[in-house]
PDB file of N, CA and C in Angstrom:
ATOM      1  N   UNK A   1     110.454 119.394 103.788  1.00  0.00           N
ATOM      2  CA  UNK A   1     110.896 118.276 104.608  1.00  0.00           C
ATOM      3  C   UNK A   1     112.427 118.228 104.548  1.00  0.00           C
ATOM      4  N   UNK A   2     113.324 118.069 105.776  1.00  0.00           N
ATOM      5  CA  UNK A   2     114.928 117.785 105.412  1.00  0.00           C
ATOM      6  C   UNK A   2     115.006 116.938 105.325  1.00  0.00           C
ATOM      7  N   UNK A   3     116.053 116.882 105.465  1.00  0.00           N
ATOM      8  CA  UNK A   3     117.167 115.735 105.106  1.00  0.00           C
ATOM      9  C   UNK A   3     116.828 114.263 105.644  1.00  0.00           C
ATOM     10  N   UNK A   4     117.152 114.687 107.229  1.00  0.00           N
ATOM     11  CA  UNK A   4     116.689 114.041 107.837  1.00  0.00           C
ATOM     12  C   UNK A   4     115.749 113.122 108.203  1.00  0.00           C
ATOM     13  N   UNK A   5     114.272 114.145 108.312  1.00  0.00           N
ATOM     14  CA  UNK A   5     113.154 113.169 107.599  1.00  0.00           C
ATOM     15  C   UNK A   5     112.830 112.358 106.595  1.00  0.00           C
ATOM     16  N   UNK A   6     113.532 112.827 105.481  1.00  0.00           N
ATOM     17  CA  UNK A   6     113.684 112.100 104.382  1.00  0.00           C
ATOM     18  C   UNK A   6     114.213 110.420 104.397  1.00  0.00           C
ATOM     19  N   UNK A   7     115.586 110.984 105.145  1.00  0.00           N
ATOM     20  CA  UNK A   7     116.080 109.482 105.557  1.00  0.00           C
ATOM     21  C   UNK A   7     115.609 108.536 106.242  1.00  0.00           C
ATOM     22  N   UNK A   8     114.723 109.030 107.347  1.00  0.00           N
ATOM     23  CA  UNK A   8     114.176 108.056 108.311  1.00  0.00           C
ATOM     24  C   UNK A   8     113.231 107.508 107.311  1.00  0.00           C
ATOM     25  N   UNK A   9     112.033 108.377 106.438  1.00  0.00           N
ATOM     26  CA  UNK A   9     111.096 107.953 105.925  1.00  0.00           C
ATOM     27  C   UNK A   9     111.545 106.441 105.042  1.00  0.00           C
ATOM     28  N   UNK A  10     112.997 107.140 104.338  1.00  0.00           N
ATOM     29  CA  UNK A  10     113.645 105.714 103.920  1.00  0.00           C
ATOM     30  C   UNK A  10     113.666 104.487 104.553  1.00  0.00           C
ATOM     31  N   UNK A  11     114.142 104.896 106.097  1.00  0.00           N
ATOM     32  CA  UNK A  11     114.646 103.943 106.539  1.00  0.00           C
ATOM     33  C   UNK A  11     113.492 102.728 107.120  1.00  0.00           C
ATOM     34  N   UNK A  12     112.230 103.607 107.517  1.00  0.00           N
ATOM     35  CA  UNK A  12     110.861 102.975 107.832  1.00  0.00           C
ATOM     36  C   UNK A  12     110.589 102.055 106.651  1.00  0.00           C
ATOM     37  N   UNK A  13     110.656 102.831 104.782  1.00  0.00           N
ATOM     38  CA  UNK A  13     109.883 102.130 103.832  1.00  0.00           C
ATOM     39  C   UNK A  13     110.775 100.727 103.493  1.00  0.00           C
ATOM     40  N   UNK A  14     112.159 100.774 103.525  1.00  0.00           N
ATOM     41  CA  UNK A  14     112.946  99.087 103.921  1.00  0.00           C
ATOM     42  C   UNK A  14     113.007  98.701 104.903  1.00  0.00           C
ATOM     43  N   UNK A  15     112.361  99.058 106.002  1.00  0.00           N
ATOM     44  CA  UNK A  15     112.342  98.285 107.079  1.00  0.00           C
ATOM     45  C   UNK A  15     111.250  97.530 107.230  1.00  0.00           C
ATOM     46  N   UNK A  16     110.223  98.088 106.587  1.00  0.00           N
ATOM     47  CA  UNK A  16     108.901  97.602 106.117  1.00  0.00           C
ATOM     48  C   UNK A  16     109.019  96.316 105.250  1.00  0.00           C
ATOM     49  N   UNK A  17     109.592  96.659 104.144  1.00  0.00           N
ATOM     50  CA  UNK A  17     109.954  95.936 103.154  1.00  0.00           C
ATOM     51  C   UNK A  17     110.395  94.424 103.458  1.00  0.00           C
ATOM     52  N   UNK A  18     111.663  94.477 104.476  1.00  0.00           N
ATOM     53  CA  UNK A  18     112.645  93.059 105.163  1.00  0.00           C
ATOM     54  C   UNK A  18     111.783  92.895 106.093  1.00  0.00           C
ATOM     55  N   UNK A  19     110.291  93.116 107.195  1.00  0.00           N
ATOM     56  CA  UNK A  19     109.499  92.483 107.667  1.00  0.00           C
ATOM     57  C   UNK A  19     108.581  91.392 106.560  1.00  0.00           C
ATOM     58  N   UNK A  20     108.191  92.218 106.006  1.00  0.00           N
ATOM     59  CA  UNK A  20     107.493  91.596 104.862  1.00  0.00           C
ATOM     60  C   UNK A  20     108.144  90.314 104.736  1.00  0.00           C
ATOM     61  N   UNK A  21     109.308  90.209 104.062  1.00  0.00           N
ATOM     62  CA  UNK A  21     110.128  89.406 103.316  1.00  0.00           C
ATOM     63  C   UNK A  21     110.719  88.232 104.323  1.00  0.00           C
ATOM     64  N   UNK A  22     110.211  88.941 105.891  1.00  0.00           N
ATOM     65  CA  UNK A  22     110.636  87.508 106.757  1.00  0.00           C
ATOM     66  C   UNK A  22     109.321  86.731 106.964  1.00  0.00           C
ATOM     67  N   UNK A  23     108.177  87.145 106.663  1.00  0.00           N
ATOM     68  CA  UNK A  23     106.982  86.073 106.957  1.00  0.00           C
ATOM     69  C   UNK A  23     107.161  85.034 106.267  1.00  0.00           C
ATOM     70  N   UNK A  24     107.528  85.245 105.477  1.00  0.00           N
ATOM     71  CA  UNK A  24     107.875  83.585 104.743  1.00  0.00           C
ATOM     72  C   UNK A  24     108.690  82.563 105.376  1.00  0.00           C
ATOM     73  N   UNK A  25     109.827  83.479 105.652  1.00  0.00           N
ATOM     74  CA  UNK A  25     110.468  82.874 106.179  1.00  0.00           C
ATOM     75  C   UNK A  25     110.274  81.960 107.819  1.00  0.00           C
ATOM     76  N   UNK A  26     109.277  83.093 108.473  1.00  0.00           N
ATOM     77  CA  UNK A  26     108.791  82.825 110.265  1.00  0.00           C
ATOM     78  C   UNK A  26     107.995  81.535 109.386  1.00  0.00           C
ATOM     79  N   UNK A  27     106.919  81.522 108.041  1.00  0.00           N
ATOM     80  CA  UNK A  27     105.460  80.482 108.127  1.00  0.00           C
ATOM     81  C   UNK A  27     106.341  79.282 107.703  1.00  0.00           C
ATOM     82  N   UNK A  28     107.749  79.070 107.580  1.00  0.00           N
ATOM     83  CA  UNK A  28     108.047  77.836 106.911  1.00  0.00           C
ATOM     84  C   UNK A  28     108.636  77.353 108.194  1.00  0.00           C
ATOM     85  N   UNK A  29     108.643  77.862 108.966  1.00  0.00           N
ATOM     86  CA  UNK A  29     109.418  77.010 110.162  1.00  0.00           C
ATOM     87  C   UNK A  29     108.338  76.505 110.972  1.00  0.00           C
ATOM     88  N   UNK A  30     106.755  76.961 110.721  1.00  0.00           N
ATOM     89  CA  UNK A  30     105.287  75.967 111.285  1.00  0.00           C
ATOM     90  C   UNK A  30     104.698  75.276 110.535  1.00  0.00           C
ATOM     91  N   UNK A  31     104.971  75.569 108.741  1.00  0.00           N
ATOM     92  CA  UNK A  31     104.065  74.360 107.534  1.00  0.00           C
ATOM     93  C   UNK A  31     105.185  74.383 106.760  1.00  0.00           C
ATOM     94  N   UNK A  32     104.536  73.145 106.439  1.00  0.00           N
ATOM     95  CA  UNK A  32     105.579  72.681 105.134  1.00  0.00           C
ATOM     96  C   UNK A  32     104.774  73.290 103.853  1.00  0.00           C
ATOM     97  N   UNK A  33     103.652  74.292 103.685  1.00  0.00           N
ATOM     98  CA  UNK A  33     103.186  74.379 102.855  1.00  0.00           C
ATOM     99  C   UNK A  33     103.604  75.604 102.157  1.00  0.00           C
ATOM    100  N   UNK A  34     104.510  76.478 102.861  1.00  0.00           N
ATOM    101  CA  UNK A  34     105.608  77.669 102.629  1.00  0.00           C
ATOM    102  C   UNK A  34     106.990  76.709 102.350  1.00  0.00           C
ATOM    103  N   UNK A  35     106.898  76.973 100.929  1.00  0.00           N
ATOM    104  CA  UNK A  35     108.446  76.256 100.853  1.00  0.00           C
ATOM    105  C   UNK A  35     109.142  77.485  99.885  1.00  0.00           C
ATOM    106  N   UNK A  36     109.619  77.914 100.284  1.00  0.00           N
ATOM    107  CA  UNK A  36     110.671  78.990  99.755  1.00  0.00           C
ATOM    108  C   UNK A  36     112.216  78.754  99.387  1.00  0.00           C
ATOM    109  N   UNK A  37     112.924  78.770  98.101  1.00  0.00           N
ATOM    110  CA  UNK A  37     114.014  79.098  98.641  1.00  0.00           C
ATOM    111  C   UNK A  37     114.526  79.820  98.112  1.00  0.00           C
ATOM    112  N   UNK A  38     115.890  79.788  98.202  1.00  0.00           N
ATOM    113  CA  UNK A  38     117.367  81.517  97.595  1.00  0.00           C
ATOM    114  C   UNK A  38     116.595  81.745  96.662  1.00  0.00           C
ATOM    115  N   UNK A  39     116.368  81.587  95.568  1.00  0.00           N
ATOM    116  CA  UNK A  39     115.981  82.171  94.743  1.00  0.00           C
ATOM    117  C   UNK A  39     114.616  83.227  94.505  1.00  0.00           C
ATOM    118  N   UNK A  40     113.630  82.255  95.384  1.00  0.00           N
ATOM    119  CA  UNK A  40     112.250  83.235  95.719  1.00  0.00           C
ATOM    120  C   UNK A  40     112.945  84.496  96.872  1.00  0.00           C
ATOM    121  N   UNK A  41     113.518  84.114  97.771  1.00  0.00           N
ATOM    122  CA  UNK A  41     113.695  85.432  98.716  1.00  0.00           C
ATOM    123  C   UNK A  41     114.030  86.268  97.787  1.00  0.00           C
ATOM    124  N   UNK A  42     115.161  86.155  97.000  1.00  0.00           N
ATOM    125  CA  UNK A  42     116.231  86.804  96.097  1.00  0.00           C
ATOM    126  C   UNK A  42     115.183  87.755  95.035  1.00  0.00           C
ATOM    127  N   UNK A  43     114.673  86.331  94.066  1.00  0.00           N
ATOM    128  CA  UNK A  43     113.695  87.659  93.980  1.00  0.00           C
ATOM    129  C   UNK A  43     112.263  88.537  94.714  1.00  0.00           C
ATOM    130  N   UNK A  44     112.064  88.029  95.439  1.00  0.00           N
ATOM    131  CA  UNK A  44     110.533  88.510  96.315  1.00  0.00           C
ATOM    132  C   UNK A  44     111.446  90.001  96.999  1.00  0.00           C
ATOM    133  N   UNK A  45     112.667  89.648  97.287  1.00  0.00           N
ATOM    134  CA  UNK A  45     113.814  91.151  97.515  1.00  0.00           C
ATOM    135  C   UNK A  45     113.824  92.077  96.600  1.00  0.00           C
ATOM    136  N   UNK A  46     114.233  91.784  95.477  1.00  0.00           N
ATOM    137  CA  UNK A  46     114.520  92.678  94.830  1.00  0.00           C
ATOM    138  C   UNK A  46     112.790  93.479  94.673  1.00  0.00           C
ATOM    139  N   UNK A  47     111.967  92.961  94.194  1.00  0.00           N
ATOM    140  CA  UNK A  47     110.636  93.211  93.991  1.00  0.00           C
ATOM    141  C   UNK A  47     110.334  94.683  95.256  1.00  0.00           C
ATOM    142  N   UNK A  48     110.498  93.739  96.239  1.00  0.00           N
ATOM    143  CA  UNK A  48     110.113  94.644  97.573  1.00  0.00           C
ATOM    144  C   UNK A  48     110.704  95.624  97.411  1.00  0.00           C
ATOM    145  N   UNK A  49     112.197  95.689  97.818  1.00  0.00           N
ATOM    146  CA  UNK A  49     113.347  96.859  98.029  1.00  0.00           C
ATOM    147  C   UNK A  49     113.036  97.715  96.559  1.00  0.00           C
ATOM    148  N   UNK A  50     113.157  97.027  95.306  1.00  0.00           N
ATOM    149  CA  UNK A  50     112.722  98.227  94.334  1.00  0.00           C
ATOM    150  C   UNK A  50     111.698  98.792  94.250  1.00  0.00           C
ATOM    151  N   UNK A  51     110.885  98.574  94.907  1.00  0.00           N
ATOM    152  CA  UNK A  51     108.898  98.925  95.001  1.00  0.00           C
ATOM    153  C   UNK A  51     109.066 100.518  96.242  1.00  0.00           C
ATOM    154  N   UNK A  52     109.934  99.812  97.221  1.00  0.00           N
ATOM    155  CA  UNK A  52     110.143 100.795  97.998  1.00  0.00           C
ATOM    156  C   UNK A  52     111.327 101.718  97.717  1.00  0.00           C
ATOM    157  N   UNK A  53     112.186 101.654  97.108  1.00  0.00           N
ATOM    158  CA  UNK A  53     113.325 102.580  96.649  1.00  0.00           C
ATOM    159  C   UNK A  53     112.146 103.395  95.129  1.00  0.00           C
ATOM    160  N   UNK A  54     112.078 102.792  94.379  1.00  0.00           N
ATOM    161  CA  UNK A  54     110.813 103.942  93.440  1.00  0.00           C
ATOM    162  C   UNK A  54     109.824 104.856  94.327  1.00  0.00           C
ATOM    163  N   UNK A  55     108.905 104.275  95.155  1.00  0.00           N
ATOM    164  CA  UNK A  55     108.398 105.069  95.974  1.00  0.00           C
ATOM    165  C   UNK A  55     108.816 106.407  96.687  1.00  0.00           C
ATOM    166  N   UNK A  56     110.126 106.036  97.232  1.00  0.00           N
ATOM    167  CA  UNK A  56     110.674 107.313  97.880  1.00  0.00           C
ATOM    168  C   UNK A  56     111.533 108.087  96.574  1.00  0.00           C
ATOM    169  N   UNK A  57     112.120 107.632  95.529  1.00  0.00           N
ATOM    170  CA  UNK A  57     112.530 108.469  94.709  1.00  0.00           C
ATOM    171  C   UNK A  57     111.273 109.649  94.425  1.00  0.00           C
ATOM    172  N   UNK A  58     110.367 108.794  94.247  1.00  0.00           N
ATOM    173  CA  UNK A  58     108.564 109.845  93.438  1.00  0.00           C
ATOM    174  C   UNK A  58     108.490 110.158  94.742  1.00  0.00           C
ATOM    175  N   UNK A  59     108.268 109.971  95.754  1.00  0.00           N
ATOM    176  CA  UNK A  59     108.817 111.410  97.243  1.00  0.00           C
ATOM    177  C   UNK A  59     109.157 112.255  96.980  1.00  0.00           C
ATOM    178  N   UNK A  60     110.555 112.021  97.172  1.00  0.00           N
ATOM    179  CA  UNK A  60     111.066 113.030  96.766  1.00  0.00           C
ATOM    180  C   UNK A  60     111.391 114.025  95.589  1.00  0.00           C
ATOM    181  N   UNK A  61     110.699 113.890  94.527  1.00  0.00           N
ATOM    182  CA  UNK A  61     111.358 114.203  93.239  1.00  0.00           C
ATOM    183  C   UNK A  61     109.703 114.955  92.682  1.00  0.00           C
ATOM    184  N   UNK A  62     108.854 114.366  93.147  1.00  0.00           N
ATOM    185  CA  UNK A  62     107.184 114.408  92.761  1.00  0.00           C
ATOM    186  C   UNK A  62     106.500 115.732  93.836  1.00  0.00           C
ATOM    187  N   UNK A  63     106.425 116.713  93.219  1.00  0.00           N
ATOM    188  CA  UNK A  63     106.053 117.714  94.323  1.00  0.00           C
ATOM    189  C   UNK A  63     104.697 118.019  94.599  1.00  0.00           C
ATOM    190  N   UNK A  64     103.548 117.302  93.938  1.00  0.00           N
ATOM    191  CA  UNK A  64     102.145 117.816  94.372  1.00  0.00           C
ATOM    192  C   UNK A  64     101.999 116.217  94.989  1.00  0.00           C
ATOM    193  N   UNK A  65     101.127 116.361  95.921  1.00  0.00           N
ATOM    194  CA  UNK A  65     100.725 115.085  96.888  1.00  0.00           C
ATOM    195  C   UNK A  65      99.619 114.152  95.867  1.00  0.00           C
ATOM    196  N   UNK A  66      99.063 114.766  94.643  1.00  0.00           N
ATOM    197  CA  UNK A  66      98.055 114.094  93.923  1.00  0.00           C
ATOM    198  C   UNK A  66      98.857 113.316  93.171  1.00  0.00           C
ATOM    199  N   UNK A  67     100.246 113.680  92.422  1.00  0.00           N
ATOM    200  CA  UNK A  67     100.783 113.310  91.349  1.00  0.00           C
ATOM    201  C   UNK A  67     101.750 111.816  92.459  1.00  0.00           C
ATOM    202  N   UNK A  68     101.930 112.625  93.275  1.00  0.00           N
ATOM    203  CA  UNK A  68     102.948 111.623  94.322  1.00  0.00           C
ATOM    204  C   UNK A  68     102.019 110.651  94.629  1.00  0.00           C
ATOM    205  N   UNK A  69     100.718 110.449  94.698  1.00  0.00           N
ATOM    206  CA  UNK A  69      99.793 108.898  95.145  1.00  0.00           C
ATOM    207  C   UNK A  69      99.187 108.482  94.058  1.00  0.00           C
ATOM    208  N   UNK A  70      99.518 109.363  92.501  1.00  0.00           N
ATOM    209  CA  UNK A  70      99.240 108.178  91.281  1.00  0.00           C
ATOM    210  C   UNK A  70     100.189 107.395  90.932  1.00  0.00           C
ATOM    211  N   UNK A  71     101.738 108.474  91.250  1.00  0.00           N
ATOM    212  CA  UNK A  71     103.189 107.331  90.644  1.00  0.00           C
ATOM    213  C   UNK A  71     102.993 106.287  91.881  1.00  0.00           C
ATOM    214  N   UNK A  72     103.012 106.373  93.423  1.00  0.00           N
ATOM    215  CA  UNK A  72     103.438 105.490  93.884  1.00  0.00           C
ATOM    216  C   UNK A  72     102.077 104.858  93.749  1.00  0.00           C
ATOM    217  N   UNK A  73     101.352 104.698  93.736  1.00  0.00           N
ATOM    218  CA  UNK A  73      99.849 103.901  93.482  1.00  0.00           C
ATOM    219  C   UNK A  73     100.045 103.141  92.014  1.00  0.00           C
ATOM    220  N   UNK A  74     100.959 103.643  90.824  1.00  0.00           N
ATOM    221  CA  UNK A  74     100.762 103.008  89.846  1.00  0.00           C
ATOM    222  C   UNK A  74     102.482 102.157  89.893  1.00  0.00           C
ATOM    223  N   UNK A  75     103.512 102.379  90.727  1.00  0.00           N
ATOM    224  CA  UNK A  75     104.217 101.580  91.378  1.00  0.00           C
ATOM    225  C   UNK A  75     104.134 100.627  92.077  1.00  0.00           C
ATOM    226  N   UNK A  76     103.123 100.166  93.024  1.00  0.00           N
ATOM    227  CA  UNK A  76     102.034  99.205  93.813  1.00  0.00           C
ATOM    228  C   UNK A  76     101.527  98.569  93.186  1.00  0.00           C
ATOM    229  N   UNK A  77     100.570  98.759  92.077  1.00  0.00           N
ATOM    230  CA  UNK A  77     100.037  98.363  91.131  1.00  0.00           C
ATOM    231  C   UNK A  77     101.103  97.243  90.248  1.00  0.00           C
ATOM    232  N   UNK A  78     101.597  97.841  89.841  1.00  0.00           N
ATOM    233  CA  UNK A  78     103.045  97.243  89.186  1.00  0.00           C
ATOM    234  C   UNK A  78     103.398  96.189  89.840  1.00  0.00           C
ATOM    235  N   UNK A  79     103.567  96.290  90.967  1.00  0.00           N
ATOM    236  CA  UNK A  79     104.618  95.367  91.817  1.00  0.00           C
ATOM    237  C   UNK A  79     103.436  94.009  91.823  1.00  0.00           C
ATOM    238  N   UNK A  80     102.249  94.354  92.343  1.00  0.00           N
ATOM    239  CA  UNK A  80     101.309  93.733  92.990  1.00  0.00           C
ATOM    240  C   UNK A  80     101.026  92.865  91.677  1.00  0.00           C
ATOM    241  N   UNK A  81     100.999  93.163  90.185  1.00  0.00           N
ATOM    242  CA  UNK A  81     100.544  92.509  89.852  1.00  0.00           C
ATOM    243  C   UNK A  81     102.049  91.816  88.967  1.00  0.00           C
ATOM    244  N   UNK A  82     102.899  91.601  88.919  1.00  0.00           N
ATOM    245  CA  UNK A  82     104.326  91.363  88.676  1.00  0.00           C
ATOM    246  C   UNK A  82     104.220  89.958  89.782  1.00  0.00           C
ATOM    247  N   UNK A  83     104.170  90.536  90.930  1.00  0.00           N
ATOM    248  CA  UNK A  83     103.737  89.565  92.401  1.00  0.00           C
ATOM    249  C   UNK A  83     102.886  88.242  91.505  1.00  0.00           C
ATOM    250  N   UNK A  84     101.632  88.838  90.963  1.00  0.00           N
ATOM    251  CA  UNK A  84     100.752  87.726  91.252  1.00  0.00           C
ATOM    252  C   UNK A  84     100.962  86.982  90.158  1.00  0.00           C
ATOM    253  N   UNK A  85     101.880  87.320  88.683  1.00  0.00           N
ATOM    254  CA  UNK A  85     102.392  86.497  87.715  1.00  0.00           C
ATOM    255  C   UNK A  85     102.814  86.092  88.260  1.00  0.00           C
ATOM    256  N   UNK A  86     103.879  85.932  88.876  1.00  0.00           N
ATOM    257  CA  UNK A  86     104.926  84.847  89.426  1.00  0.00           C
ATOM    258  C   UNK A  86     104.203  83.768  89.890  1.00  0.00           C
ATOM    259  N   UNK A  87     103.510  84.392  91.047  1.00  0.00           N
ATOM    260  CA  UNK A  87     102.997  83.394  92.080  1.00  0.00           C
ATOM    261  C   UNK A  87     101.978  82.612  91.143  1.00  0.00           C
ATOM    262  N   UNK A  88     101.090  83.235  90.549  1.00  0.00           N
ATOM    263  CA  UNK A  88     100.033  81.804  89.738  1.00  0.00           C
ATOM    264  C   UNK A  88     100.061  82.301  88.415  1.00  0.00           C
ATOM    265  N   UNK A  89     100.409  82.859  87.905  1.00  0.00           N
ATOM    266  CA  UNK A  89     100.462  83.035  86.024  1.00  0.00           C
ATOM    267  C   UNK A  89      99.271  83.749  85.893  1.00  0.00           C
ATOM    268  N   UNK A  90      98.915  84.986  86.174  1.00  0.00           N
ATOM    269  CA  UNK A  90      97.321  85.091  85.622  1.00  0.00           C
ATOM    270  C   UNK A  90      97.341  85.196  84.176  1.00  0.00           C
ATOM    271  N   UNK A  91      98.426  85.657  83.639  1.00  0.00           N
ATOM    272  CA  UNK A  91      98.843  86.036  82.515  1.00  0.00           C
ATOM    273  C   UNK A  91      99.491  85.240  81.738  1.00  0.00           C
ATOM    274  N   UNK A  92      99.685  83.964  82.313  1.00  0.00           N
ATOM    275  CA  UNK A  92     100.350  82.616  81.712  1.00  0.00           C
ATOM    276  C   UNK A  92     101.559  83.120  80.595  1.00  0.00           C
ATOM    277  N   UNK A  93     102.896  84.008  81.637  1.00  0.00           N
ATOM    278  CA  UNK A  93     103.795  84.481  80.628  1.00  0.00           C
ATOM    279  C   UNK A  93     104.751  83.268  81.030  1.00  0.00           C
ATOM    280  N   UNK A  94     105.920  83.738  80.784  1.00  0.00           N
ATOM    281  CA  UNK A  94     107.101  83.233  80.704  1.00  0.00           C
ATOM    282  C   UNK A  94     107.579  83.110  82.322  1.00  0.00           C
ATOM    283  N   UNK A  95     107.314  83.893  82.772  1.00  0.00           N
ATOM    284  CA  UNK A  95     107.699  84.582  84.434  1.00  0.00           C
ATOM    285  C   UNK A  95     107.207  83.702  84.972  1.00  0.00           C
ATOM    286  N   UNK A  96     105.359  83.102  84.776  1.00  0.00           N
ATOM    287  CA  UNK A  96     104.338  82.583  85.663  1.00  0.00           C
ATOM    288  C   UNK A  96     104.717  81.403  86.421  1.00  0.00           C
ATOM    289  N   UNK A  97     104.736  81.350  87.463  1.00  0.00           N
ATOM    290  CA  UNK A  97     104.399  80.309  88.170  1.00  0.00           C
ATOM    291  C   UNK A  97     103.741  78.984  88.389  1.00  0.00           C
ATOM    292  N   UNK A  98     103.751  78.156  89.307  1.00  0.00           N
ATOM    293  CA  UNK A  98     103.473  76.977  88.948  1.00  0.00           C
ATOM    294  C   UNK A  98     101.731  76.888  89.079  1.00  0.00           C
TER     295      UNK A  98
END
């Protein structure tokens, strides 16, 4: 794969990422039951953009397609459940949510 492709693939997996990260933003302007602010975008950003910047590093760097859908599968994993501490504590850490 060049260069090229490489980059676009980038450019699709954060572009992906800042859709994501505006639904919150589109559902709070119809309920008051999305209340977000700087600080959740800020981090729900970093979360995203690093979920997708690891991903394409193990792209590129990960050369069998099996090994490349356990890192980014156990990167997903990661994120997803990092995600769901925040949001309700399943894990009732320090991080957890309300």
């Amino acid at each position: 794969m060049n260069r090229i492709q490489k980059n676009k693939r980038l450019v699709v997996i954060l572009s992906l990422a800042a859709v994501i990260l505006s639904l919150p933003l589109i559902a709070m302007q119809f309920t008051s039951e999305v209340n977000w602010n700087g600080s959740d975008f800020l981090i729900m950003g970093i979360l995203l953009f690093g979920t997708g910047i690891l991903c394409e590093i193990i792209l590129r760097m990960v050369k069998t397609p099996r090994q490349r859908l356990i890192f980014c599968g156990m990167a997903i994993f990661s994120f997803l459940v990092i995600w769901a501490e925040m949001a309700v504590g399943i894990f009732n850490s320090p991080i957890a949510g309300s």
